[in-house]
Protein backbone atom coordinates (compact mmCIF):
# COMPACT_ATOMS: atom_id res chain seq x y z
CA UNK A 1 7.12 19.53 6.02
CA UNK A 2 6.15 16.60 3.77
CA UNK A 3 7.03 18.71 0.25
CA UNK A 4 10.43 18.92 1.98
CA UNK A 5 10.88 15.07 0.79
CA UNK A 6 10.19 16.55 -2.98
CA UNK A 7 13.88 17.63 -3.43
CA UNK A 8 12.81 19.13 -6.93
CA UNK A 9 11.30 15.84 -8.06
CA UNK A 10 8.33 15.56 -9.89
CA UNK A 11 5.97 13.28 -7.49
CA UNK A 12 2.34 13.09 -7.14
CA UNK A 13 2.11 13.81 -2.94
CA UNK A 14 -1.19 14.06 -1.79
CA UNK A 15 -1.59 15.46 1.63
CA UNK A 16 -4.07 14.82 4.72
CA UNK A 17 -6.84 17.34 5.56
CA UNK A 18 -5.89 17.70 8.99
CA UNK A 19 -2.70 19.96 7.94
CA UNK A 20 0.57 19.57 9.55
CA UNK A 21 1.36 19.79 13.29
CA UNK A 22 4.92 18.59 14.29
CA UNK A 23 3.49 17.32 17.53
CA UNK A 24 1.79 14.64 16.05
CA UNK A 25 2.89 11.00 14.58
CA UNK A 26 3.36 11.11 10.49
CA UNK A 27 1.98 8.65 8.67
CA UNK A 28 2.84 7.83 4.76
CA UNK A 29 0.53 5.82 2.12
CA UNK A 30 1.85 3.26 -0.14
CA UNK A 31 -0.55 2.17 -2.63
CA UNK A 32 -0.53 -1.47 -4.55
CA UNK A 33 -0.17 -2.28 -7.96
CA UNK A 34 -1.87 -0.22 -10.40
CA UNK A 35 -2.96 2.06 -7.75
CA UNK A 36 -2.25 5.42 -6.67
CA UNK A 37 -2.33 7.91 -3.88
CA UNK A 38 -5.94 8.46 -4.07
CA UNK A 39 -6.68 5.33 -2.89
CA UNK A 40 -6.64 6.32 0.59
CA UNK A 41 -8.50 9.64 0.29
CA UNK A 42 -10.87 8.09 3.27
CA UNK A 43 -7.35 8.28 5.34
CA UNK A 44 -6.23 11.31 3.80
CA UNK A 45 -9.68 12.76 4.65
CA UNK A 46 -10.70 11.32 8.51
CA UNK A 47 -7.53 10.69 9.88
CA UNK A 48 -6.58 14.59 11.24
CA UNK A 49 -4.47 14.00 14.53
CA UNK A 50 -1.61 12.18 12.17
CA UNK A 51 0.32 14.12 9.43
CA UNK A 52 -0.99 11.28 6.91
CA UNK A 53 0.60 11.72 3.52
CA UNK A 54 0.25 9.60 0.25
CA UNK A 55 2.72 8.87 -2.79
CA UNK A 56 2.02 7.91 -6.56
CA UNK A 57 4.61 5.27 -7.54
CA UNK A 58 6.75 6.37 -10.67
CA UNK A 59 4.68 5.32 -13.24
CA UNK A 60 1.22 6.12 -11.63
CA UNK A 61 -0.97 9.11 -12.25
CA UNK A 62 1.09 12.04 -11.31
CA UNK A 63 4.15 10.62 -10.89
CA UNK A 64 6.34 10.50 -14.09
CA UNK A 65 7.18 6.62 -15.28
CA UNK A 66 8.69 4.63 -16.30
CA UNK A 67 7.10 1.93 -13.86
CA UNK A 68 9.35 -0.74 -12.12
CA UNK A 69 9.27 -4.61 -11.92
CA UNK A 70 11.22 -5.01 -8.61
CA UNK A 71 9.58 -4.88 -5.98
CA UNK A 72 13.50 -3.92 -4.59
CA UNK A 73 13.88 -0.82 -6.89
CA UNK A 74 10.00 0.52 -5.65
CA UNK A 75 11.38 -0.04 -2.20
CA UNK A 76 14.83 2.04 -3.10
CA UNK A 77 12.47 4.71 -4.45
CA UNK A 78 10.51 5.38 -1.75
CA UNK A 79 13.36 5.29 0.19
CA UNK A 80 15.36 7.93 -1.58
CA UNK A 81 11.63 9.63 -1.19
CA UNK A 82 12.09 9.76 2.56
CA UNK A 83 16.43 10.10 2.96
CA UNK A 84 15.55 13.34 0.97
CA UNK A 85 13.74 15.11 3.79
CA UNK A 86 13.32 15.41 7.67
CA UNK A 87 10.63 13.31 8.58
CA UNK A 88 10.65 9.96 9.48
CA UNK A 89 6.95 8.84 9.92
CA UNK A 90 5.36 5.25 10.08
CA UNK A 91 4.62 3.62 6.70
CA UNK A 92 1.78 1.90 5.66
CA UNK A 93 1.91 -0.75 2.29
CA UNK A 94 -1.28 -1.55 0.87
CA UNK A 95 -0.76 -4.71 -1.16
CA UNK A 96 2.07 -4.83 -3.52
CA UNK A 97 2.49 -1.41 -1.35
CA UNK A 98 2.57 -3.56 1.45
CA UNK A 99 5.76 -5.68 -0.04
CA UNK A 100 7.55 -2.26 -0.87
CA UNK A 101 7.37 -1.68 2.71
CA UNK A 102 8.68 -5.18 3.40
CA UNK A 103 11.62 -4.31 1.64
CA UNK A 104 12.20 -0.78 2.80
CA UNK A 105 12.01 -2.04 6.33
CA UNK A 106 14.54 -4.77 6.04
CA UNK A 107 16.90 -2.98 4.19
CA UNK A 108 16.73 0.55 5.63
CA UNK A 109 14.44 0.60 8.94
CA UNK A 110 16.60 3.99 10.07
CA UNK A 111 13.78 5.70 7.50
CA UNK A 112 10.82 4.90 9.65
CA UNK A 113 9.38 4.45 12.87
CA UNK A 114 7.13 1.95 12.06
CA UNK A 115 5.53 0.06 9.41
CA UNK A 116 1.68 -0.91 8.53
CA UNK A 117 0.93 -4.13 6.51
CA UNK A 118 -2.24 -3.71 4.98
CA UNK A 119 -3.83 -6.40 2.45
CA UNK A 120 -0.54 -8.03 2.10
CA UNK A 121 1.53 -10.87 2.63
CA UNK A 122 4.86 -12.48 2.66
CA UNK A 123 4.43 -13.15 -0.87
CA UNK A 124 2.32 -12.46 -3.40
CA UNK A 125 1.75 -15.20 -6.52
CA UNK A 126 -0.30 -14.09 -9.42
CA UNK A 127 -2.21 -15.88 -11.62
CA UNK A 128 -0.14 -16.56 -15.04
CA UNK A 129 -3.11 -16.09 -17.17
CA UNK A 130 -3.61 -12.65 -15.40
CA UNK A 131 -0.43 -11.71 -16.37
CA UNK A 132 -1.07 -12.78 -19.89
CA UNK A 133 -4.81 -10.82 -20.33
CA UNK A 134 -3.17 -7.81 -19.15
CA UNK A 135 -1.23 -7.80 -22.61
CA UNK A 136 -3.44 -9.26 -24.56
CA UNK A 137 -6.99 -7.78 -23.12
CA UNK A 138 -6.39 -5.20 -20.83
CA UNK A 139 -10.10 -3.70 -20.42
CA UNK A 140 -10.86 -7.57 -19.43
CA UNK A 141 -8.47 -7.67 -17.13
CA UNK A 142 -8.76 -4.84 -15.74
CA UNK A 143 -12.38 -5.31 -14.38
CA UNK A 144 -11.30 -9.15 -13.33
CA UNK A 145 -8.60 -7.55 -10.67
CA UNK A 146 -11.30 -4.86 -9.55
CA UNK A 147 -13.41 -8.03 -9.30
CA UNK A 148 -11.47 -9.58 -7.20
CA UNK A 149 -11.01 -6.52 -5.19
CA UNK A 150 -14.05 -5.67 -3.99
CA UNK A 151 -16.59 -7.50 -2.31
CA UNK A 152 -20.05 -8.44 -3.34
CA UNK A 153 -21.84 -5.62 -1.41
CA UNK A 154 -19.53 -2.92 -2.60
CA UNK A 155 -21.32 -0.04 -3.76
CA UNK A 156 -21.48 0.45 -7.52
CA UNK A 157 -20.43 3.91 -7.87
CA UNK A 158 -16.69 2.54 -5.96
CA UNK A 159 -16.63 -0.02 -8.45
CA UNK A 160 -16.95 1.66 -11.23
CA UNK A 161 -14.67 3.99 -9.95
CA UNK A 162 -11.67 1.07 -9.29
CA UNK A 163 -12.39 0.35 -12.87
CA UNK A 164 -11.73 3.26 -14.52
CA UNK A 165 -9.05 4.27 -12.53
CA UNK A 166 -7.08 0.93 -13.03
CA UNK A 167 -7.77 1.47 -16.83
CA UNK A 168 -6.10 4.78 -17.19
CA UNK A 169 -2.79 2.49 -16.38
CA UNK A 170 -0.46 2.33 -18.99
CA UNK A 171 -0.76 -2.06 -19.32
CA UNK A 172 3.16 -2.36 -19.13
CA UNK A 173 3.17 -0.62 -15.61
CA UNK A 174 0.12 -2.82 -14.42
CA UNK A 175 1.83 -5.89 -16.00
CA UNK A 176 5.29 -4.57 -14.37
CA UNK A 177 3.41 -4.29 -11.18
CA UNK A 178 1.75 -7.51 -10.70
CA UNK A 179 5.25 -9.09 -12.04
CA UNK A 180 7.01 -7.71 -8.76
CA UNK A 181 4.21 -9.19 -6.93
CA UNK A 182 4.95 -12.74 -8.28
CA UNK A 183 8.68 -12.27 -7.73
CA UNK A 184 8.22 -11.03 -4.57
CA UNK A 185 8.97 -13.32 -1.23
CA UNK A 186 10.04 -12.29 1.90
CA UNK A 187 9.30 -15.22 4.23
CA UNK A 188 12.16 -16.26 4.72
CA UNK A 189 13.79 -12.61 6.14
CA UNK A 190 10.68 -11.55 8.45
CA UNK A 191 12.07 -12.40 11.73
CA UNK A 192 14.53 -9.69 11.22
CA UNK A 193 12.15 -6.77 10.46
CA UNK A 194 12.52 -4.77 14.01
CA UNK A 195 10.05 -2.04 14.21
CA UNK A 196 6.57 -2.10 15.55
CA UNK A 197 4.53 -3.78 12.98
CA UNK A 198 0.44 -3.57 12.66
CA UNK A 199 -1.27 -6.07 9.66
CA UNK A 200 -4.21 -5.41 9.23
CA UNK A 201 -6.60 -7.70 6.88
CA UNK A 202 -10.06 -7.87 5.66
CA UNK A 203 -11.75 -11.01 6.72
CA UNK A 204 -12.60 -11.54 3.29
CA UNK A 205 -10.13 -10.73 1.26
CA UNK A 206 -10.03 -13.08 -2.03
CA UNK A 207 -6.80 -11.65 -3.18
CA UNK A 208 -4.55 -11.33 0.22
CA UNK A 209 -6.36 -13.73 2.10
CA UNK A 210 -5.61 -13.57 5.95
CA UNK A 211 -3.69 -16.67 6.64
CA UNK A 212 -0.68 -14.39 4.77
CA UNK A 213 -1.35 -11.87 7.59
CA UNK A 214 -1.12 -14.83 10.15
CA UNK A 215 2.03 -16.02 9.00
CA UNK A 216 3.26 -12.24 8.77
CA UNK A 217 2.38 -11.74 12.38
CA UNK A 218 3.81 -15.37 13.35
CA UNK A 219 7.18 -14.59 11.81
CA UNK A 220 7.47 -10.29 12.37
CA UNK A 221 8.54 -10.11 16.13
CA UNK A 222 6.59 -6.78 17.19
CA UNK A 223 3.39 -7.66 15.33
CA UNK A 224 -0.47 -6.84 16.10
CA UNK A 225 -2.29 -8.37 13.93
CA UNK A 226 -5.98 -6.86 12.96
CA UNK A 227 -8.55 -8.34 11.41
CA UNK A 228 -11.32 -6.85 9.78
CA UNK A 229 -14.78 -8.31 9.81
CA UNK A 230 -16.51 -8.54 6.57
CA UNK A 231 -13.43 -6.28 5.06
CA UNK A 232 -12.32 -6.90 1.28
CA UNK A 233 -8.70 -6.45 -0.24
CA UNK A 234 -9.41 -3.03 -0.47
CA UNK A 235 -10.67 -2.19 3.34
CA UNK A 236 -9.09 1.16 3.35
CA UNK A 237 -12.48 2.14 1.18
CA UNK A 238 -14.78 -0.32 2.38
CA UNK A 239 -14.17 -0.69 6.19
CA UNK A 240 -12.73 2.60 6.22
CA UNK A 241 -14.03 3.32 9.52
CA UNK A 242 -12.59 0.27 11.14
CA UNK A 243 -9.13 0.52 8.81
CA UNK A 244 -9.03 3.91 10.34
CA UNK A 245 -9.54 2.99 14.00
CA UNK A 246 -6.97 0.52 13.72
CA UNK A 247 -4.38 3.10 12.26
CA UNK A 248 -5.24 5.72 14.71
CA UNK A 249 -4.52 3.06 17.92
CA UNK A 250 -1.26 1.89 16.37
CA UNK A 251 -0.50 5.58 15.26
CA UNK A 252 -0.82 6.15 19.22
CA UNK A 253 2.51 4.48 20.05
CA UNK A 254 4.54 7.57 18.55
């Protein structure tokens, strides 16, 4: 059902383990900036009574580029993504993911059911001399935002992982990324975002701290908010087991 969304187009679509039952709720994975679909393979793996599916953004891994630097025009792709098939599942945002489903569900909520802010916020500043080492010392940068990422207890073998994986980003797309993210700010437009809404946020997260999930869940009129003990800005490999719990309650609603 998902590869009916394809419509020809070359797009990396990674699909969950637990096949594809039209009885169940569908779920779709929106990964942040430099990311890809892989980055939920603990979803994509554990989570078999949803048809969970996962996208690369144009510009990521298997999905041809160029990259974008709106987070508008990510928001109008995954959108044509969706219009192009039958389904019309709850999305989740991880990060700048999380923004692109900001967008999508302001501007054309008639695509999902409901929406899943993960790691996320309102807005999303970067730090200008990020920006600038992504340019002009991308290795360097690149393990500073995995860094940041992760938390101190992470197992090495992830890390390592997060680091080579950013890496294999072409810098422009990374750069174009992380630009969106600055540019992006939707505070002022969340009280009209109408479908059920779960954020969920590690309690530690250095990059997306939670007191953008708070004000998300303040201003977002059908919001649960969910906050994960000990979790990191990337709790959908971390806490996976308590990311996932959260995703199959809310997931119960459809």
């Amino acid at each position: 059902m998902w590869q009916q969304h394809l419509a020809g187009r070359d797009i990396g679509l990674y699909l969950g383990r637990g096949g594809f039952d039209p009885a169940r709720p569908s779920l779709l994975l929106i990964h942040g900036a430099g990311g890809r679909g892989e980055a939920f393979l603990p979803q994509l793996s554990n989570l078999k009574e949803i048809n969970v599916a996962a996208l690369d953004l144009p510009g990521h891994f298997a999905t041809p580029g160029p990259g974008m630097r709106r987070v508008g025009d990510y928001a109008e792709w995954v959108g044509e993504f969706l219009a192009a098939g039958p389904l019309r599942p709850v999305v989740l945002g991880h990060s700048m993911g999380g923004a692109i489903v900001q967008e999508l569900a302001l501007t054309h909520p008639e695509l999902m059911r409901g929406v899943i802010l993960m790691s996320t916020g309102p807005h999303l500043p970067v730090n200008p001399a990020l920006l600038a080492a992504i340019l002009q010392d991308f290795p360097s940068a690149v393990r500073t935002m995995v860094g940041w990422a992760y938390s101190k207890e992470v197992d090495p073998a992830i890390l390592r992982q997060g680091v080579e994986q950013m890496g294999q980003n072409d810098p422009q797309v990374l750069h174009g990324d992380l630009s969106a993210c600055d540019a992006f700010d939707s505070t002022e437009r969340l009280a009209g975002l109408g479908l059920p809404t779960l954020i969920v946020v590690g309690e530690r997260d250095k990059m997306t701290p939670p007191e953008l999930s708070r004000a998300m869940a303040q201003a977002i009129p059908d919001a649960e908010l969910k906050i994960i003990e000990g979790g990191s800005h990337m709790l959908q490999l971390e806490k996976f087991r308590e990311a996932n719990q959260a995703i199959a309650q809310f997931m119960g609603r459809f």
